[in-house]
PDB file of N, CA and C in Angstrom:
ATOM      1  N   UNK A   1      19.622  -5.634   3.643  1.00  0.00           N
ATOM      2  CA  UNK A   1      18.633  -5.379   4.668  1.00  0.00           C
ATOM      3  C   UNK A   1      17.308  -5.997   4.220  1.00  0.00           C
ATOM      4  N   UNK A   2      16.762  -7.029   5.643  1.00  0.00           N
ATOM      5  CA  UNK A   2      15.148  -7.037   4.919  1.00  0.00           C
ATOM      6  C   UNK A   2      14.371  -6.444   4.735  1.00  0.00           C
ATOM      7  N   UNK A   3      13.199  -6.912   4.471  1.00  0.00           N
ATOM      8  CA  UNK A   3      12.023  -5.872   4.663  1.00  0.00           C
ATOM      9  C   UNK A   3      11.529  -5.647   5.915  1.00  0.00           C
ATOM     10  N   UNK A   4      10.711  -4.669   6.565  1.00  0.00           N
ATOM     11  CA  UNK A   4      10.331  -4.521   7.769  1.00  0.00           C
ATOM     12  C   UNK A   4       9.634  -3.294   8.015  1.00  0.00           C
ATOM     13  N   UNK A   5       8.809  -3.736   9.254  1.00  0.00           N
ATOM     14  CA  UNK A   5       7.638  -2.927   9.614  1.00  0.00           C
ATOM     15  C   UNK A   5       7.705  -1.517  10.227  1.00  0.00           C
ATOM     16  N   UNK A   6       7.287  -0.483   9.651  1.00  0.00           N
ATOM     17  CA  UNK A   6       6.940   0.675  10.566  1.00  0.00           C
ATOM     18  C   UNK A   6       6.007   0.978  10.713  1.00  0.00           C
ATOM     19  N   UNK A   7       5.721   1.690  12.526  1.00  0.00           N
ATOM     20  CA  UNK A   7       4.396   2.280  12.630  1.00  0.00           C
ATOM     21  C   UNK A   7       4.320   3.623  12.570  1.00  0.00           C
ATOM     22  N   UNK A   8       3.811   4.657  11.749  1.00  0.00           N
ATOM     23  CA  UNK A   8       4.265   6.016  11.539  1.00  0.00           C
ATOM     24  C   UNK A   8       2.568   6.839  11.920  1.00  0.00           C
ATOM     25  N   UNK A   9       3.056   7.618  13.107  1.00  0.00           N
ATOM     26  CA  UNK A   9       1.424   8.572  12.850  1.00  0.00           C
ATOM     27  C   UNK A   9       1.198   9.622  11.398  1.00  0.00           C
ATOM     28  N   UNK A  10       0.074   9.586  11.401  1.00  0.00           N
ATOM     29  CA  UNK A  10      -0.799   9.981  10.271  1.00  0.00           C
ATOM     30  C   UNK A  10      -2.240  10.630  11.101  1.00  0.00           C
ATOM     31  N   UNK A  11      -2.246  12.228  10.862  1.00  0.00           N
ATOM     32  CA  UNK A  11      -3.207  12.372  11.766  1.00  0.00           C
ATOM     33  C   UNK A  11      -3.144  12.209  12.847  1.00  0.00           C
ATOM     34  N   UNK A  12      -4.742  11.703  13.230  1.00  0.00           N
ATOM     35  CA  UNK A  12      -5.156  11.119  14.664  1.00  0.00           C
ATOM     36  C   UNK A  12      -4.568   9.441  14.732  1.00  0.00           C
ATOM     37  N   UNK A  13      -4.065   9.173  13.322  1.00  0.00           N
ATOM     38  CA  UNK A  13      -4.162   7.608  13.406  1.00  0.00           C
ATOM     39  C   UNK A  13      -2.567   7.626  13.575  1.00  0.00           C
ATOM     40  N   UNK A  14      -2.074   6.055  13.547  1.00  0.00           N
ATOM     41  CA  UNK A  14      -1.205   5.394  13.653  1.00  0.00           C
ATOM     42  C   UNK A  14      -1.357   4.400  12.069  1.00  0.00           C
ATOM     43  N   UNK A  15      -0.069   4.640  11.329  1.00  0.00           N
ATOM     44  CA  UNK A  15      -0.793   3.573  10.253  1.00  0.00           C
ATOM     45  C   UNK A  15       1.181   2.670  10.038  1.00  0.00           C
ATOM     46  N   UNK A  16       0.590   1.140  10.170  1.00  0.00           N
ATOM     47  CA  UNK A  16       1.556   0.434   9.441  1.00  0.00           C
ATOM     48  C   UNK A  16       2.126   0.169   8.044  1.00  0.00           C
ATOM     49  N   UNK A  17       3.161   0.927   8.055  1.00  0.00           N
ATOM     50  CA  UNK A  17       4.066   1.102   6.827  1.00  0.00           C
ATOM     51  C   UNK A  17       4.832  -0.604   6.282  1.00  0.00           C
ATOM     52  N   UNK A  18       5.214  -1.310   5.518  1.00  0.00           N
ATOM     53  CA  UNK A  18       6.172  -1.933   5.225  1.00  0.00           C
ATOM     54  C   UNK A  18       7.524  -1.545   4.440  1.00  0.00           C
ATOM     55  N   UNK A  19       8.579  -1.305   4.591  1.00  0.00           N
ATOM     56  CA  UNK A  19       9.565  -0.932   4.188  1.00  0.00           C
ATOM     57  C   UNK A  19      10.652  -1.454   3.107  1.00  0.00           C
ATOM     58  N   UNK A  20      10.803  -1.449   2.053  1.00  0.00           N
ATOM     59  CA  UNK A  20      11.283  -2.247   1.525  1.00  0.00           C
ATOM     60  C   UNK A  20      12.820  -1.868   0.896  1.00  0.00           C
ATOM     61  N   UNK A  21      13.917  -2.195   1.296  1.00  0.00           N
ATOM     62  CA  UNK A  21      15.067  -1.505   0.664  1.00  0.00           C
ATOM     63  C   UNK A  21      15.293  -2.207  -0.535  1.00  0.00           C
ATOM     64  N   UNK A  22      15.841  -1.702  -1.618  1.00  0.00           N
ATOM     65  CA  UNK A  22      16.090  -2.138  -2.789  1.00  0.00           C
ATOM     66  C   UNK A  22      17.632  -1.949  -3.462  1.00  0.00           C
ATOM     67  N   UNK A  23      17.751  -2.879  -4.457  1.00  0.00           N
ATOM     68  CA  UNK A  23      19.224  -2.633  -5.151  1.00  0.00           C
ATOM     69  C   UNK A  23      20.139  -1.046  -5.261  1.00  0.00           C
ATOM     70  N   UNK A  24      18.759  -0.576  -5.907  1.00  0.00           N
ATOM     71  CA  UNK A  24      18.784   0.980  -6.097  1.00  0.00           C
ATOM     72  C   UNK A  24      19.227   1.587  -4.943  1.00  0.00           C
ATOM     73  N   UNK A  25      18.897   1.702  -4.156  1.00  0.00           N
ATOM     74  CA  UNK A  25      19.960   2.583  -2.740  1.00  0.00           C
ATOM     75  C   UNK A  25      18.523   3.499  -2.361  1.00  0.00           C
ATOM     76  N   UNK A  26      17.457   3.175  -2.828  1.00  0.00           N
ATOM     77  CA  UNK A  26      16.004   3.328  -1.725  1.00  0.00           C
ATOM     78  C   UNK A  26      15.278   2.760  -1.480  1.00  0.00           C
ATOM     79  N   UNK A  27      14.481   2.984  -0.551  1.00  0.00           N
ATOM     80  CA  UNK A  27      13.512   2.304   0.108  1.00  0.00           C
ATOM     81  C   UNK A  27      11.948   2.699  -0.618  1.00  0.00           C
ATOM     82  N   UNK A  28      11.298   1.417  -0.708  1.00  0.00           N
ATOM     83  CA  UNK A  28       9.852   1.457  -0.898  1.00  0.00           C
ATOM     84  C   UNK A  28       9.448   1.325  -0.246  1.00  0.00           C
ATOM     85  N   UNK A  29       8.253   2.370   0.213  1.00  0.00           N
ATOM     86  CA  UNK A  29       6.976   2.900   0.968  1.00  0.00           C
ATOM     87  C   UNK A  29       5.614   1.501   0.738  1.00  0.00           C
ATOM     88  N   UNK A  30       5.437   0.662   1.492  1.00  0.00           N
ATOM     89  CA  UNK A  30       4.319  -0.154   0.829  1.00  0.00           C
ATOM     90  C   UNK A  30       3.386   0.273   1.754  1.00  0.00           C
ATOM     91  N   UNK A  31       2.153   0.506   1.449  1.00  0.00           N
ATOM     92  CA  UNK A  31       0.805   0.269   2.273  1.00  0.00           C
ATOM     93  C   UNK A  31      -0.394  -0.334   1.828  1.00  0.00           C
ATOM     94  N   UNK A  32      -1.001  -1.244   2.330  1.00  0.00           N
ATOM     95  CA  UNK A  32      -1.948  -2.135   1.641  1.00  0.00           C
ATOM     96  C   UNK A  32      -1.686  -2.734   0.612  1.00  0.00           C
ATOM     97  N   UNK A  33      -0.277  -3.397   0.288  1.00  0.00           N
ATOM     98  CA  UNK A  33       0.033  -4.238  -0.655  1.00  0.00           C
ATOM     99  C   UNK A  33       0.593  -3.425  -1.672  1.00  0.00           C
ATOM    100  N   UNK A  34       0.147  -2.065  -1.694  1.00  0.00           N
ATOM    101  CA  UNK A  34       0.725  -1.640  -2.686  1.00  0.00           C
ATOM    102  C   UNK A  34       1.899  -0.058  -2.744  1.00  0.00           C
ATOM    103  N   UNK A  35       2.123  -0.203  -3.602  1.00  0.00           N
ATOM    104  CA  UNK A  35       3.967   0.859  -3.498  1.00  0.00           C
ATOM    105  C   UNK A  35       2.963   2.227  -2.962  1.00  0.00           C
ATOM    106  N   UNK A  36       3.661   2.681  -2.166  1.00  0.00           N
ATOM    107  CA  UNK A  36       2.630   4.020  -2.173  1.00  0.00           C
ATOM    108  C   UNK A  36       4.004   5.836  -2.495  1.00  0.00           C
ATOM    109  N   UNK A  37       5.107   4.897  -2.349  1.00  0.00           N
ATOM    110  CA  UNK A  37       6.463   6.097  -2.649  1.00  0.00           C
ATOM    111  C   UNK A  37       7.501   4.995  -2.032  1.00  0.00           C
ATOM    112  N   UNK A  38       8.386   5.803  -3.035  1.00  0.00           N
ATOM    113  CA  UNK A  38       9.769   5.435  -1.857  1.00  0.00           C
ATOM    114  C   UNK A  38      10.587   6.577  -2.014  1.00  0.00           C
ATOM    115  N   UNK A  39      11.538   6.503  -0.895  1.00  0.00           N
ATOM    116  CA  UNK A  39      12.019   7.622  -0.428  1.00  0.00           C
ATOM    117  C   UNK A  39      13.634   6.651  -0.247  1.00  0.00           C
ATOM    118  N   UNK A  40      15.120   7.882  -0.139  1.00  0.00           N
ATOM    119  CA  UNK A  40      16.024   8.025  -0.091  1.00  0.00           C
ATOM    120  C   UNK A  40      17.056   8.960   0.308  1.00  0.00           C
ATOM    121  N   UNK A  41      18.075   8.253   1.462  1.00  0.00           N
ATOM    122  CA  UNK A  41      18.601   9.278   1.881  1.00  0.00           C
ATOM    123  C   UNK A  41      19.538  10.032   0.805  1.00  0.00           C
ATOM    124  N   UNK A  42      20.151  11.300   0.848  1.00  0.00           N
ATOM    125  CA  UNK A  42      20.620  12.097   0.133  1.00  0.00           C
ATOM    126  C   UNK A  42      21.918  12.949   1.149  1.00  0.00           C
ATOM    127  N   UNK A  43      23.047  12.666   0.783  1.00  0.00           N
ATOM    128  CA  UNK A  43      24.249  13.100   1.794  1.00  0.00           C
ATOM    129  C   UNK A  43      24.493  14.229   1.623  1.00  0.00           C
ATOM    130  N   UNK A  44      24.338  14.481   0.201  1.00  0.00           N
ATOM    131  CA  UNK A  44      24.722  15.849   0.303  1.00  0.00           C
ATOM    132  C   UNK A  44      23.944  16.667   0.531  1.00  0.00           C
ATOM    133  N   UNK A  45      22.450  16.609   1.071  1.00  0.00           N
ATOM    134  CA  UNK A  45      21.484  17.667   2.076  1.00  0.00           C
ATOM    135  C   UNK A  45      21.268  16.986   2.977  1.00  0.00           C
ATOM    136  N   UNK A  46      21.596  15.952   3.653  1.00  0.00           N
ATOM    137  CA  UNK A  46      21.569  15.368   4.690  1.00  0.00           C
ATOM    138  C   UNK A  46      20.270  15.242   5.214  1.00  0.00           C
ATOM    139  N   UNK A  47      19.498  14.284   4.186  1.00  0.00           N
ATOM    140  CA  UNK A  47      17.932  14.925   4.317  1.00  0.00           C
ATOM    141  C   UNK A  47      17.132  13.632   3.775  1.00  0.00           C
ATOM    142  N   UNK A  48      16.469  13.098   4.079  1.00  0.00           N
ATOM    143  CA  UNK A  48      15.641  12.091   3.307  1.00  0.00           C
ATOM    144  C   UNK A  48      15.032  12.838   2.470  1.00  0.00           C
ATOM    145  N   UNK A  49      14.568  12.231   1.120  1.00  0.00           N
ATOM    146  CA  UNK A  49      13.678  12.742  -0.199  1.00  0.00           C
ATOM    147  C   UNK A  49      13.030  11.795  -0.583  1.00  0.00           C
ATOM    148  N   UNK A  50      11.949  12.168  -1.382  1.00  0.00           N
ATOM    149  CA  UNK A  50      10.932  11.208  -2.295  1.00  0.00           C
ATOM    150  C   UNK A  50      11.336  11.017  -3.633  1.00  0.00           C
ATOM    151  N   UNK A  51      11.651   9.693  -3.832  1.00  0.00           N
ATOM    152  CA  UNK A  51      12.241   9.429  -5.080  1.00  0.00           C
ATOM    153  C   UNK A  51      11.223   9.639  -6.252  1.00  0.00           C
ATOM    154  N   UNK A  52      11.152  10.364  -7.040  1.00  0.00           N
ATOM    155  CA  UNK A  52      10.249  10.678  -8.730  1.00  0.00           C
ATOM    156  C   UNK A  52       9.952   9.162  -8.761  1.00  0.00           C
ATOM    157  N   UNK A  53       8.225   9.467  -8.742  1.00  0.00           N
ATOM    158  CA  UNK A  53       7.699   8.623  -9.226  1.00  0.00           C
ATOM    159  C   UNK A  53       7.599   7.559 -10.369  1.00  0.00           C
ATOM    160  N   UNK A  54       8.434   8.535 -11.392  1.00  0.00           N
ATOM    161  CA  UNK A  54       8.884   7.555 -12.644  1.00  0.00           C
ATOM    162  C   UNK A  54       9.993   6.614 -12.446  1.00  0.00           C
ATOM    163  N   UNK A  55      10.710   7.047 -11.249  1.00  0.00           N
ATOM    164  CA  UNK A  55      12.171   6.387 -11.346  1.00  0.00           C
ATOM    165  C   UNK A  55      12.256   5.234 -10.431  1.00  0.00           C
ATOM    166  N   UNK A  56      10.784   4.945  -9.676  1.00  0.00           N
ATOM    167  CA  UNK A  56      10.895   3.525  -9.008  1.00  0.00           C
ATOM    168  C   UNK A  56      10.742   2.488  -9.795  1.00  0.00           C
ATOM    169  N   UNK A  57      11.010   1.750  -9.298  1.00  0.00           N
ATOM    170  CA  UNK A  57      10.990   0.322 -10.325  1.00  0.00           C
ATOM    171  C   UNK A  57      10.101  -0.399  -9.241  1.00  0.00           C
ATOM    172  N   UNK A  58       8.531  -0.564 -10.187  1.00  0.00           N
ATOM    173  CA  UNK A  58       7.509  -1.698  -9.304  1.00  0.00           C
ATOM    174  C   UNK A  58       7.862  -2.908  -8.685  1.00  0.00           C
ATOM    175  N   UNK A  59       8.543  -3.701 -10.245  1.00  0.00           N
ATOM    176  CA  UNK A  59       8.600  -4.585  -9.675  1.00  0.00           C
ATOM    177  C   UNK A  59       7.192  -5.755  -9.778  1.00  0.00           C
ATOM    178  N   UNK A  60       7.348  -6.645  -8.981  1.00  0.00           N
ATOM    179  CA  UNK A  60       5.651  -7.311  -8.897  1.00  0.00           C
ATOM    180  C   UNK A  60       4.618  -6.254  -8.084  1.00  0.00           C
ATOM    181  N   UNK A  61       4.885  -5.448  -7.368  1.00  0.00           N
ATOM    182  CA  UNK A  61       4.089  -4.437  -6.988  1.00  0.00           C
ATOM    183  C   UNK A  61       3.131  -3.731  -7.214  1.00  0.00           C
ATOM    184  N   UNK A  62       1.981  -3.334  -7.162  1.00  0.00           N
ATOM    185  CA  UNK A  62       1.378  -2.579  -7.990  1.00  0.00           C
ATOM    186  C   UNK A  62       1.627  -1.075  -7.289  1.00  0.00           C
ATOM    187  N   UNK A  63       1.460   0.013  -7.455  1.00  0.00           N
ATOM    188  CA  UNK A  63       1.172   1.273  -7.295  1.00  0.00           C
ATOM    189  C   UNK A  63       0.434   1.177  -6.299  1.00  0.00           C
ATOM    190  N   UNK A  64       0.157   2.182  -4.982  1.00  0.00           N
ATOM    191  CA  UNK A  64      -1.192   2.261  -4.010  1.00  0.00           C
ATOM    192  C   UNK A  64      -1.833   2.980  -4.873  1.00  0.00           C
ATOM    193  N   UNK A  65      -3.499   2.315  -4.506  1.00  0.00           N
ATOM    194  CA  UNK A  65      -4.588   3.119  -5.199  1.00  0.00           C
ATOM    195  C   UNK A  65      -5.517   3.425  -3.985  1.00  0.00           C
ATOM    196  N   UNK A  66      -5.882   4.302  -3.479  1.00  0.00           N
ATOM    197  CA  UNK A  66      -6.633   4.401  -2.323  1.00  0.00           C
ATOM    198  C   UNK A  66      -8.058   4.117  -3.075  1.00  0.00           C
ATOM    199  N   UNK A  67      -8.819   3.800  -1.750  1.00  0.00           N
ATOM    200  CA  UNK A  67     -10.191   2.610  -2.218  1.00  0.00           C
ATOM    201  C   UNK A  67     -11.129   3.280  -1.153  1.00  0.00           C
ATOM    202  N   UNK A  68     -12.075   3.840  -1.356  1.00  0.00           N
ATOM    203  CA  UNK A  68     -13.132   5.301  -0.555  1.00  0.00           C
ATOM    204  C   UNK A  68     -13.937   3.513   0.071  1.00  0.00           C
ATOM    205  N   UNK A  69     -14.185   2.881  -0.232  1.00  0.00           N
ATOM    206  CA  UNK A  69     -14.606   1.656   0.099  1.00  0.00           C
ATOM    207  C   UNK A  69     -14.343   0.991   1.264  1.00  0.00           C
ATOM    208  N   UNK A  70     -13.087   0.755   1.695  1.00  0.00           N
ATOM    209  CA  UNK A  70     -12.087   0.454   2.554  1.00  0.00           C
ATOM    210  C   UNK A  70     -12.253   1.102   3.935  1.00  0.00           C
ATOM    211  N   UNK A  71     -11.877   0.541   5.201  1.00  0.00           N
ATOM    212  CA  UNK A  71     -12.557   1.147   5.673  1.00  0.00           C
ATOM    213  C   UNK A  71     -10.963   1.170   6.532  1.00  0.00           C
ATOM    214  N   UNK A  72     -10.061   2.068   5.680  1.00  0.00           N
ATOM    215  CA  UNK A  72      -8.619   2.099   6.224  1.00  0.00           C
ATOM    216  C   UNK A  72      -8.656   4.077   6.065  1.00  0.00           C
ATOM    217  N   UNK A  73      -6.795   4.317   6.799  1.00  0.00           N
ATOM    218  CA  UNK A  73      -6.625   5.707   6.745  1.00  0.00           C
ATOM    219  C   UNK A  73      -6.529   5.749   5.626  1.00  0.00           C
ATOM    220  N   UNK A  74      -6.386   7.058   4.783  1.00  0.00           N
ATOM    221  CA  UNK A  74      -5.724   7.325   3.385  1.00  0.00           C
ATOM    222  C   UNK A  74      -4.747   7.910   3.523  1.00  0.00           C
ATOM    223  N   UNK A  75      -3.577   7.704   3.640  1.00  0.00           N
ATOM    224  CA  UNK A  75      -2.208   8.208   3.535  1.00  0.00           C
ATOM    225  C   UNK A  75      -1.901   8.557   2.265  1.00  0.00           C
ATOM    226  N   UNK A  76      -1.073   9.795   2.329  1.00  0.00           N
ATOM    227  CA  UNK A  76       0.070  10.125   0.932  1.00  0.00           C
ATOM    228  C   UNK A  76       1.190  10.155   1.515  1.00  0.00           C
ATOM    229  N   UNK A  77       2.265  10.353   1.029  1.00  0.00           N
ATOM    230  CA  UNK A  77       4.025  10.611   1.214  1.00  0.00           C
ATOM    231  C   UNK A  77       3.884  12.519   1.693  1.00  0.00           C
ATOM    232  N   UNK A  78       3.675  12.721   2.443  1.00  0.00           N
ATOM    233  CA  UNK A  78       4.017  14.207   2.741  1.00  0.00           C
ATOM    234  C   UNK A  78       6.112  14.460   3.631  1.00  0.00           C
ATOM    235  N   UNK A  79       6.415  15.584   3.364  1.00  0.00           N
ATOM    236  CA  UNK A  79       7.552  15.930   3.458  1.00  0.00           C
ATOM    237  C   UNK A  79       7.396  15.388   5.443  1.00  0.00           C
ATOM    238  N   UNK A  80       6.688  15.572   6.683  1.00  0.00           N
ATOM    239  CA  UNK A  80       7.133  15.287   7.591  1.00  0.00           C
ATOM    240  C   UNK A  80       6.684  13.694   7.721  1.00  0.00           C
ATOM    241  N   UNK A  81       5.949  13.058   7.244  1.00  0.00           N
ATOM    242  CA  UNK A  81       5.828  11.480   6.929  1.00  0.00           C
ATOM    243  C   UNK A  81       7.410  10.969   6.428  1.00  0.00           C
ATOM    244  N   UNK A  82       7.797  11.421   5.417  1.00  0.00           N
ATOM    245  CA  UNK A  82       9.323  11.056   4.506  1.00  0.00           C
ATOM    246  C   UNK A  82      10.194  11.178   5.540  1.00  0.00           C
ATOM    247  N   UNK A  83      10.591  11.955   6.748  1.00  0.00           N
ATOM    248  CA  UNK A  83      11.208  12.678   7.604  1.00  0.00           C
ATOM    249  C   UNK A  83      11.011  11.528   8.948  1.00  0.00           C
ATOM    250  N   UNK A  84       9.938  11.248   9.298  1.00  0.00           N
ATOM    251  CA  UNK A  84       9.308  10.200  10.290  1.00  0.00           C
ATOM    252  C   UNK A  84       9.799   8.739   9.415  1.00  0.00           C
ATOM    253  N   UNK A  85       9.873   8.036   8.696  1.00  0.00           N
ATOM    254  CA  UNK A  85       9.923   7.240   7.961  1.00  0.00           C
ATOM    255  C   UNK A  85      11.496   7.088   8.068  1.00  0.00           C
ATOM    256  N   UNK A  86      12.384   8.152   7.445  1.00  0.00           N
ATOM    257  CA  UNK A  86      13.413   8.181   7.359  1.00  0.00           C
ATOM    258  C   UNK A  86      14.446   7.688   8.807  1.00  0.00           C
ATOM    259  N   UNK A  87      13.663   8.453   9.761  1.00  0.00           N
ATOM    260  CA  UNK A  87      14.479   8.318  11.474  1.00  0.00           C
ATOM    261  C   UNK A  87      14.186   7.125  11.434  1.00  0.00           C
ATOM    262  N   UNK A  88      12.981   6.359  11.352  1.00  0.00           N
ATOM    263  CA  UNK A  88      13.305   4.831  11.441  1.00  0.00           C
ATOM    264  C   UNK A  88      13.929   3.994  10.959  1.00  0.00           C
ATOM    265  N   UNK A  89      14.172   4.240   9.741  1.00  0.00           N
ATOM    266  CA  UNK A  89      15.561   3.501   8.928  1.00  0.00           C
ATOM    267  C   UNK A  89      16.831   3.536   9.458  1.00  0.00           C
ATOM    268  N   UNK A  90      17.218   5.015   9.927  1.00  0.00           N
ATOM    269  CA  UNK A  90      18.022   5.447  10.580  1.00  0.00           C
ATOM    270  C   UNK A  90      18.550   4.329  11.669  1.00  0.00           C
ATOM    271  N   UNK A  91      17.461   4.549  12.712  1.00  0.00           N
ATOM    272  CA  UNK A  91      17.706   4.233  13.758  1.00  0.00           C
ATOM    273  C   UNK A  91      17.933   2.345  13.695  1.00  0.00           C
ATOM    274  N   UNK A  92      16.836   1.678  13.153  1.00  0.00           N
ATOM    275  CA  UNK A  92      17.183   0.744  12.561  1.00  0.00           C
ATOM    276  C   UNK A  92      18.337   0.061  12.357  1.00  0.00           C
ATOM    277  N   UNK A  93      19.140   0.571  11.140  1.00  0.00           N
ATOM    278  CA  UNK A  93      20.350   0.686  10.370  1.00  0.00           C
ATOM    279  C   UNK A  93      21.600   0.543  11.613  1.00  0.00           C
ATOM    280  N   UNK A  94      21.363   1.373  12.450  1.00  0.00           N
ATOM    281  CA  UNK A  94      22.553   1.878  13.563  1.00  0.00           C
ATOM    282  C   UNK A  94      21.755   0.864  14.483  1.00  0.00           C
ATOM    283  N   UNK A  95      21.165  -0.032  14.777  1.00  0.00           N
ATOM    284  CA  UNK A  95      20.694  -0.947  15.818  1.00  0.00           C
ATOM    285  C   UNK A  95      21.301  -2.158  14.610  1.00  0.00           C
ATOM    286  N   UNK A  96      21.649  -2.550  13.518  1.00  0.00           N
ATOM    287  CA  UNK A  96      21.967  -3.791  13.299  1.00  0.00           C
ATOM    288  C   UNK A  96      23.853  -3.505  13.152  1.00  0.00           C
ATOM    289  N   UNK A  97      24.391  -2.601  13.435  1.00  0.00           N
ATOM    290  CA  UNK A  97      25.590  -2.146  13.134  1.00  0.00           C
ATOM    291  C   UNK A  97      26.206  -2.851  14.115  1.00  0.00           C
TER     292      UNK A  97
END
């Protein structure tokens, strides 16, 4: 699978996600260039999760660092973001089938 775009609300906002699936069997969370989580489905709770931060592999990537400067949303990985994120893979996945 390539990489590809989601638009996920956040708040009042709307913010563009990039998606990145990997060898590993999850997906990286990118925003503003940089990894901000990745997340993975899990069969036996039938549930998307946030993969431990230690256990992604960057890669050329850097980490997201939010920047008070910037004049963007500040997103984190929260449990109904991972959940919103996830249905789009989903749905995705079953649209190239």
């Amino acid at each position: 699978m390539e990489p590809f775009n989601i638009r996920v609300g956040f708040g009042k906002n709307e913010v563009t996600l990039t998606i990145l699936p990997t060898e590993e069997g999850y997906y990286k969370v990118i925003y503003y260039g940089g990894i901000l989580g990745a997340i993975q489905y899990l069969k036996d709770t039938d549930s998307w999760e946030q993969v431990p931060p230690e256990d992604v592999i960057a890669g050329d990537l850097p980490l997201y660092r939010p920047d008070l400067e910037e004049e963007r949303t500040e997103i984190e990985l929260t449990e109904q973001m991972i959940e919103e994120i996830g249905e789009e893979i989903t749905l995705l996945k079953k649209s190239k089938e």
